[in-house]
Protein backbone atom coordinates (compact mmCIF):
# COMPACT_ATOMS: atom_id res chain seq x y z
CA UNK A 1 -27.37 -9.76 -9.24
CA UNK A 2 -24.98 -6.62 -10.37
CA UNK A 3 -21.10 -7.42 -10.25
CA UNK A 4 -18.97 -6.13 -7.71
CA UNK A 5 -17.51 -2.94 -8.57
CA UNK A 6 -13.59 -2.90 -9.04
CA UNK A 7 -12.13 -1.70 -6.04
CA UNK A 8 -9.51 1.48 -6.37
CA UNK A 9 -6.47 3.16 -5.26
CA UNK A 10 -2.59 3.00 -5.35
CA UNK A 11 -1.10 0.16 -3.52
CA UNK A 12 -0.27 0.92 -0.08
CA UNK A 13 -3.16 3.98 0.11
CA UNK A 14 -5.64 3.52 3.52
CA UNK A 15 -8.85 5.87 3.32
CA UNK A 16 -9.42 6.56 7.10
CA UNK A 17 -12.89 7.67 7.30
CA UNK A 18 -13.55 9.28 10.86
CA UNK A 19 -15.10 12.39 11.63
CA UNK A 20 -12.74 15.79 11.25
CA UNK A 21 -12.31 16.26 15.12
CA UNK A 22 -11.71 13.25 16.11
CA UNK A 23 -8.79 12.87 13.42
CA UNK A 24 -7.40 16.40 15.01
CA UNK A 25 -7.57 14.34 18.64
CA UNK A 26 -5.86 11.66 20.45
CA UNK A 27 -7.85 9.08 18.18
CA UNK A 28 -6.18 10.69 14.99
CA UNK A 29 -2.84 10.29 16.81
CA UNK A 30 -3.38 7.08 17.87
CA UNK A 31 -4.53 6.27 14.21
CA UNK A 32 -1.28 7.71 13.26
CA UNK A 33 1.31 6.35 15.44
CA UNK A 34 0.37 2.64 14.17
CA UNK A 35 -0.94 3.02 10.61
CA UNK A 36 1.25 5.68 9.51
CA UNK A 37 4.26 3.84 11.27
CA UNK A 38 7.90 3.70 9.55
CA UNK A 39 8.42 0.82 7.26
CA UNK A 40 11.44 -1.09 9.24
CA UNK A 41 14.23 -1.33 7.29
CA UNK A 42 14.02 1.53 4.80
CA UNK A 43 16.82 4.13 5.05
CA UNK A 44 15.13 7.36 5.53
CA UNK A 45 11.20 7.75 7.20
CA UNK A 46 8.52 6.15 5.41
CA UNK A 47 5.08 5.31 6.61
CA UNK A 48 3.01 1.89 6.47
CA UNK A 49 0.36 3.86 4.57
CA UNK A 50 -0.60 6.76 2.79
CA UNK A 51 -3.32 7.91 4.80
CA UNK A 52 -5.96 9.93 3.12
CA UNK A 53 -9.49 11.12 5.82
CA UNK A 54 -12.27 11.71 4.87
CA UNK A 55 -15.32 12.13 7.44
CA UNK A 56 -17.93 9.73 7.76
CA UNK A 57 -20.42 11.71 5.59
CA UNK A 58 -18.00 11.93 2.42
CA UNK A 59 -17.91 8.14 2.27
CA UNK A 60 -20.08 6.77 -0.14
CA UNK A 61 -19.41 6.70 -4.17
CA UNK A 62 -16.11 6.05 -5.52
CA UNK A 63 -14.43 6.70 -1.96
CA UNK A 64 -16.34 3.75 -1.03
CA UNK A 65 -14.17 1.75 -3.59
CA UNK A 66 -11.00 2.18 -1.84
CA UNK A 67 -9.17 -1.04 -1.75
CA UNK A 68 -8.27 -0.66 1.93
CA UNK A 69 -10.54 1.51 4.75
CA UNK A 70 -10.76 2.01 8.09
CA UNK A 71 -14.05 3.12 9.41
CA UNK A 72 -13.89 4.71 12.98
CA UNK A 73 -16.84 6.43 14.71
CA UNK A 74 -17.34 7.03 18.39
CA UNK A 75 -20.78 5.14 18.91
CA UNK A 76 -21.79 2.23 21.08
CA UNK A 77 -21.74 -0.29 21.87
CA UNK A 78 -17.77 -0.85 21.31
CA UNK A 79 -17.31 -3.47 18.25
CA UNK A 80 -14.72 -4.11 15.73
CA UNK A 81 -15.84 -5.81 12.30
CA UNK A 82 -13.83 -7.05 9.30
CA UNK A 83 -15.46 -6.36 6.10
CA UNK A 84 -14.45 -8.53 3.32
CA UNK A 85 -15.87 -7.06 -0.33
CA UNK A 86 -18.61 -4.94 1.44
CA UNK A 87 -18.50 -1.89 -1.33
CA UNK A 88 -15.98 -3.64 -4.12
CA UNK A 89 -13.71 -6.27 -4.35
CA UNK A 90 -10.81 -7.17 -3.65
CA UNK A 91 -11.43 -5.14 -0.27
CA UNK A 92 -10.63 -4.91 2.91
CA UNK A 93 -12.52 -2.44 5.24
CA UNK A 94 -12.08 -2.67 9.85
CA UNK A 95 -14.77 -0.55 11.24
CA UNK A 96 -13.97 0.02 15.09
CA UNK A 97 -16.79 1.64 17.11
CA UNK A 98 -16.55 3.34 20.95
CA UNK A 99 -18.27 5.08 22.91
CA UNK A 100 -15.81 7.25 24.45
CA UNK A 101 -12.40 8.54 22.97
CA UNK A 102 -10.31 6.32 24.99
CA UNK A 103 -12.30 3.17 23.96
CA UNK A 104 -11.44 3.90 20.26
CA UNK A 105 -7.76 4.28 21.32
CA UNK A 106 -7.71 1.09 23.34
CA UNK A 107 -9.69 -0.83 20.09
CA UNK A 108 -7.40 0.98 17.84
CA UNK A 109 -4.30 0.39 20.17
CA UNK A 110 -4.89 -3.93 20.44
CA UNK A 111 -5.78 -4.41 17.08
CA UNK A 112 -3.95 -2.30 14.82
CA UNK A 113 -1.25 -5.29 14.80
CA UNK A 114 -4.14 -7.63 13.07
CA UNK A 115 -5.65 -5.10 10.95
CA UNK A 116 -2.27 -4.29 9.68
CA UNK A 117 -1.24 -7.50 8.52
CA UNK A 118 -4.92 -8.01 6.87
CA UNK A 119 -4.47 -5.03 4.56
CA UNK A 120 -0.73 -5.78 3.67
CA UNK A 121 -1.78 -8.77 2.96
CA UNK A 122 -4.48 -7.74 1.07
CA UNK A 123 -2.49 -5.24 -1.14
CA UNK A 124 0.41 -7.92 -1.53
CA UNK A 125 -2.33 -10.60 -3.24
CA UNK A 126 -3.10 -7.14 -5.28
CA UNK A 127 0.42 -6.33 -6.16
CA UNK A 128 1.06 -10.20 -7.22
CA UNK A 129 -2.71 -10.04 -9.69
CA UNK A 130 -1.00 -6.90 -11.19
CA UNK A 131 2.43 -8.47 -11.95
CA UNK A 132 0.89 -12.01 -13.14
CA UNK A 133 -0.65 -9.57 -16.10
CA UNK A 134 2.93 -9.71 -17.75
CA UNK A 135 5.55 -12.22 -16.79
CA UNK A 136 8.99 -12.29 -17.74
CA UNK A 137 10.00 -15.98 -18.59
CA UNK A 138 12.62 -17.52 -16.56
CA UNK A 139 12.87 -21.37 -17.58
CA UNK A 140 16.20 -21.53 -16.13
CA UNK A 141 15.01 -20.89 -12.31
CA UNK A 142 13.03 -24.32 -12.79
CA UNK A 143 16.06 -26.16 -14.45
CA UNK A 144 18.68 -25.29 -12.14
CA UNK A 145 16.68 -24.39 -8.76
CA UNK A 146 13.58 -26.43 -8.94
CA UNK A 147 11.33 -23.13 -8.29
CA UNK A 148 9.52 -20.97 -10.16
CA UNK A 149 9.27 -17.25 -9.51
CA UNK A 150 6.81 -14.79 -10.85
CA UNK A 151 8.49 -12.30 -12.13
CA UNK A 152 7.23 -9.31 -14.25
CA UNK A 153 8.80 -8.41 -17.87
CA UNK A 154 10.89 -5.00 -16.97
CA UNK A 155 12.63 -7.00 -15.26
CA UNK A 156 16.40 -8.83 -16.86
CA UNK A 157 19.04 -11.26 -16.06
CA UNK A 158 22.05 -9.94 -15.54
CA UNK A 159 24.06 -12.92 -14.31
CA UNK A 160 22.88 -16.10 -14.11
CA UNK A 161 25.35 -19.19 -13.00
CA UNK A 162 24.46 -23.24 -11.97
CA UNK A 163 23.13 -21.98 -8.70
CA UNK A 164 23.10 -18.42 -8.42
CA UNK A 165 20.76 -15.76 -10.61
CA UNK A 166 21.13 -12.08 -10.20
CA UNK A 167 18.12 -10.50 -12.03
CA UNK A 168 17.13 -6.74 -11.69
CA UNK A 169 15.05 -3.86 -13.29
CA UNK A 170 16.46 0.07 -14.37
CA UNK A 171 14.26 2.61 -12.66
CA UNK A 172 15.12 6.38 -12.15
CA UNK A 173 18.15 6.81 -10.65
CA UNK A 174 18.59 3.22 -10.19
CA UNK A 175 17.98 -0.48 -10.27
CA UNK A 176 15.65 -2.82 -8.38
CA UNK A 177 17.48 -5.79 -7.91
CA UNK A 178 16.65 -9.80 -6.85
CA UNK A 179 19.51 -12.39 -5.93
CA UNK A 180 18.29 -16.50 -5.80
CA UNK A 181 20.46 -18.48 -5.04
CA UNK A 182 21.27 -21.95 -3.18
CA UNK A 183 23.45 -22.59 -0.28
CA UNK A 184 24.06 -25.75 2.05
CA UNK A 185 20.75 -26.01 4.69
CA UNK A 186 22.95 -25.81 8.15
CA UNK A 187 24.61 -22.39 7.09
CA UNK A 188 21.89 -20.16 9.64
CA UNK A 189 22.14 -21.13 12.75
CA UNK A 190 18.88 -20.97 14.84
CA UNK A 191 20.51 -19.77 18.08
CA UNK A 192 21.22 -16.44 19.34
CA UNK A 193 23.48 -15.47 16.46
CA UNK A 194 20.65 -15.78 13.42
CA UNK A 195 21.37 -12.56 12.58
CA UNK A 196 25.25 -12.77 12.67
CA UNK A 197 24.80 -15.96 10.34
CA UNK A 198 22.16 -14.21 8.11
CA UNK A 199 24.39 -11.21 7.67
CA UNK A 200 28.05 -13.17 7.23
CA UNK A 201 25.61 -15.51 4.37
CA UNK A 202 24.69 -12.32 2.61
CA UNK A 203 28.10 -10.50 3.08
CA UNK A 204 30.23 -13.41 1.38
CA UNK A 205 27.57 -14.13 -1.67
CA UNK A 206 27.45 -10.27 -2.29
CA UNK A 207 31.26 -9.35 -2.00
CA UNK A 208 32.14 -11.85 -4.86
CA UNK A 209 28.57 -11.55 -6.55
CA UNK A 210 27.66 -8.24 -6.94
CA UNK A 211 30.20 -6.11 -9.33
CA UNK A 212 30.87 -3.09 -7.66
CA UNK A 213 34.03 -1.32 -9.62
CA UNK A 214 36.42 -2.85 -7.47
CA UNK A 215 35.79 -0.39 -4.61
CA UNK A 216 34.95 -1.75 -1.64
CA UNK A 217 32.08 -4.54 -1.39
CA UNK A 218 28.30 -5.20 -1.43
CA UNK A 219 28.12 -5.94 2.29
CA UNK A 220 25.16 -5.21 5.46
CA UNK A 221 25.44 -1.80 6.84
CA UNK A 222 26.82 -2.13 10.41
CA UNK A 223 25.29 0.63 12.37
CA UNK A 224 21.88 -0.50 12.42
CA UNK A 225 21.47 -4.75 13.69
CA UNK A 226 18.81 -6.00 10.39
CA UNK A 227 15.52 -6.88 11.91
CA UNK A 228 14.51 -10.48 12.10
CA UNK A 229 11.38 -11.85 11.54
CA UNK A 230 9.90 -15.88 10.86
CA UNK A 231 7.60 -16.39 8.43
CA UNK A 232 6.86 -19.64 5.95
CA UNK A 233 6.73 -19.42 1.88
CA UNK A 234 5.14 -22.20 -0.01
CA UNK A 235 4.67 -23.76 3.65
CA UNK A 236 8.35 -24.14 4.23
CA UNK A 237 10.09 -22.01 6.97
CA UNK A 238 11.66 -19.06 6.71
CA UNK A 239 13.84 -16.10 7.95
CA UNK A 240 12.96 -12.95 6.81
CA UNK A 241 15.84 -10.13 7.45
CA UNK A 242 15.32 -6.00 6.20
CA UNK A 243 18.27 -3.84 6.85
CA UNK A 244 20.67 -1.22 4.80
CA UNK A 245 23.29 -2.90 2.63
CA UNK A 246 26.15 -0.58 1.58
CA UNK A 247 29.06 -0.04 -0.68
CA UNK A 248 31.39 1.30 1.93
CA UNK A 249 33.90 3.34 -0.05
CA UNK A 250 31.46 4.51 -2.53
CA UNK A 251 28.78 6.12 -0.41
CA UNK A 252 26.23 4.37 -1.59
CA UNK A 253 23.96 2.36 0.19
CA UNK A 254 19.77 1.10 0.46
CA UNK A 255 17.23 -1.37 1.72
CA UNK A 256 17.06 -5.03 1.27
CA UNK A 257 14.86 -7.84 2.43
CA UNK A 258 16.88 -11.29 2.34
CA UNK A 259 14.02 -14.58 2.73
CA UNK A 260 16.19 -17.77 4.12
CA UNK A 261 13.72 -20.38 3.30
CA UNK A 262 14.45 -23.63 4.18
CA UNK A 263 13.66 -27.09 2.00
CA UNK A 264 14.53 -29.88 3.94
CA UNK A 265 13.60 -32.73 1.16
CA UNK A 266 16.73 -31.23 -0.73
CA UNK A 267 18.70 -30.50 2.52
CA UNK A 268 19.45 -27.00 1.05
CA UNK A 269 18.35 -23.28 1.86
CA UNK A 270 16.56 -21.38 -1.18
CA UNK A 271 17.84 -17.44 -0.86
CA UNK A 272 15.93 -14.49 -2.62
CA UNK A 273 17.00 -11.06 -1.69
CA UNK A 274 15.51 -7.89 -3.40
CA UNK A 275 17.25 -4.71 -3.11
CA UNK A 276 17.19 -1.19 -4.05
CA UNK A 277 19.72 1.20 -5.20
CA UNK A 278 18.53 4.79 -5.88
CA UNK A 279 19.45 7.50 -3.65
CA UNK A 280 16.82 10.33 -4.51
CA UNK A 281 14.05 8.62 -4.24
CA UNK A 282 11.26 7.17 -1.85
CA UNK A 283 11.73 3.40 -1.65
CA UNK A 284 8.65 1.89 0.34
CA UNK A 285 6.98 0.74 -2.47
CA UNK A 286 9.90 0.00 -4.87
CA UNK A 287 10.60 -2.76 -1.81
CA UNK A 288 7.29 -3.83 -1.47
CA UNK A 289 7.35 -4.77 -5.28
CA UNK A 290 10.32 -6.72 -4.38
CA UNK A 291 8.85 -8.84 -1.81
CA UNK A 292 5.28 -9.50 -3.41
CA UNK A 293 7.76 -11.21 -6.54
CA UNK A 294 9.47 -13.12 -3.94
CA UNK A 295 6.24 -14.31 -2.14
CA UNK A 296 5.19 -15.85 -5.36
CA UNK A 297 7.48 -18.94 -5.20
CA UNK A 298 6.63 -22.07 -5.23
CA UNK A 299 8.57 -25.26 -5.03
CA UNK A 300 8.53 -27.59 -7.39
């Protein structure tokens, strides 16, 4: 039996294949308003995906080695199918069949949520095979924070204290940044005022953390409430918060994604934050780096 053929693309590309007209029509829109939604979180408009269509006909050869598709065409009966590895691995393809216009938007409309969270999870398992290739060794996380983080070799350590680690990476304009640190386990509350405690946690580790040329601090922007979202890493619960942080006097400002996990056998919370400052450029996938590093970490 031949191998599987390496699947291709940037990270965060979705081939749409679906005929020319109906990607000029309300399925195209529909298509658009979920798959091409803003990233929550980022500072300026950026989409889920990079959408690139091609019509049914023009799939086949390399385009059928995209890493991430989804195949629409108005036939009957109506179906939606997952396709694991179909053309090249690792892939992820949803073909969604209709009859009619409206039944693709209605199939498009209930399960873009699922189909979403397959291919980000898909390009995240992706992200973390292409940052395993060269690690950046980090004993001390293990020593004094019983974790271990996989964390790729551009990045440094710029601070690193008993229970607190700033490390971060230069790009163009900028720095990509992670905070882990370890704070007492009742310091969220889980009442109406998560956020509030979220924010107030991040606010007093970054004022005295992060050096900022003693003008103003390293605190959440306040226009905009972070948005709030549970998950679980290494099967213990978490918060996961992405909002703007800013440097008020300085005019500076940028994403971050803060991950509140809790480890009850140590009675403790486990904090990694990555954050982005560069002002001239697009930051979806800058951030998305970020969090594939911090879903890596496992307790030990």
């Amino acid at each position: 039996m031949a191998a599987m053929a390496e699947s291709v693309g940037k990270l965060n590309d979705l081939s749409v294949v679906i005929d020319n007209d109906l990607w000029k029509g309300k399925v195209g829109d529909t298509i658009r308003k979920y798959f091409g939604a803003e990233v929550p979180g980022l500072p300026q408009e950026e989409p889920l995906f990079s959408m690139r269509q091609m019509p049914v006909t023009a799939f086949s050869g390399i385009a059928r080695k995209s890493r991430t598709f989804l195949y629409v065409k108005k036939e009957g009966p109506n179906s939606i199918n997952i396709l694991n590895n179909k053309y090249a691995t690792p892939q992820l393809g949803a073909v969604i069949k209709g009859a009619t216009d409206d039944e693709l938007i209605d199939a498009i409309r209930e399960n873009s949520e699922t189909i979403i969270s397959k291919y980000k999870r898909t390009e995240t398992q992706e992200k973390q095979r292409r940052i395993k290739k060269s690690l950046e060794k980090i004993p001390q996380l293990k020593e004094k924070l019983g974790i271990t983080v996989s964390i790729p070799s551009a990045y440094r350590v710029a601070i690193e204290e008993d229970k607190f680690f700033w490390i971060r990476k230069g790009i163009q304009n900028g720095s990509m940044n992670l905070m882990i640190y370890e704070l007492p386990l009742g310091i969220v509350t889980k009442d109406s005022n998560t956020v509030a405690s979220i924010i107030k946690m991040r606010d007093s580790i970054g004022t005295v953390k992060i050096p900022t040329s003693e003008v103003g601090h390293f605190i959440t922007e306040e226009a905009y409430a972070p948005y709030l979202y549970e998950t679980k890493l290494d099967g213990r619960f978490a918060y996961e918060t992405k909002g703007t942080w800013e440097i008020k006097d300085r005019f500076m400002a940028g994403p971050f994604v803060n991950y509140a996990i809790e480890d009850k056998v140590n009675d403790r919370l486990i904090v990694l934050e990555g954050f982005i400052f560069a002002p001239s450029i697009t930051k979806r996938d800058n951030m998305f780096e970020l969090e594939a590093i911090i879903k890596t970490i496992k307790f030990k």
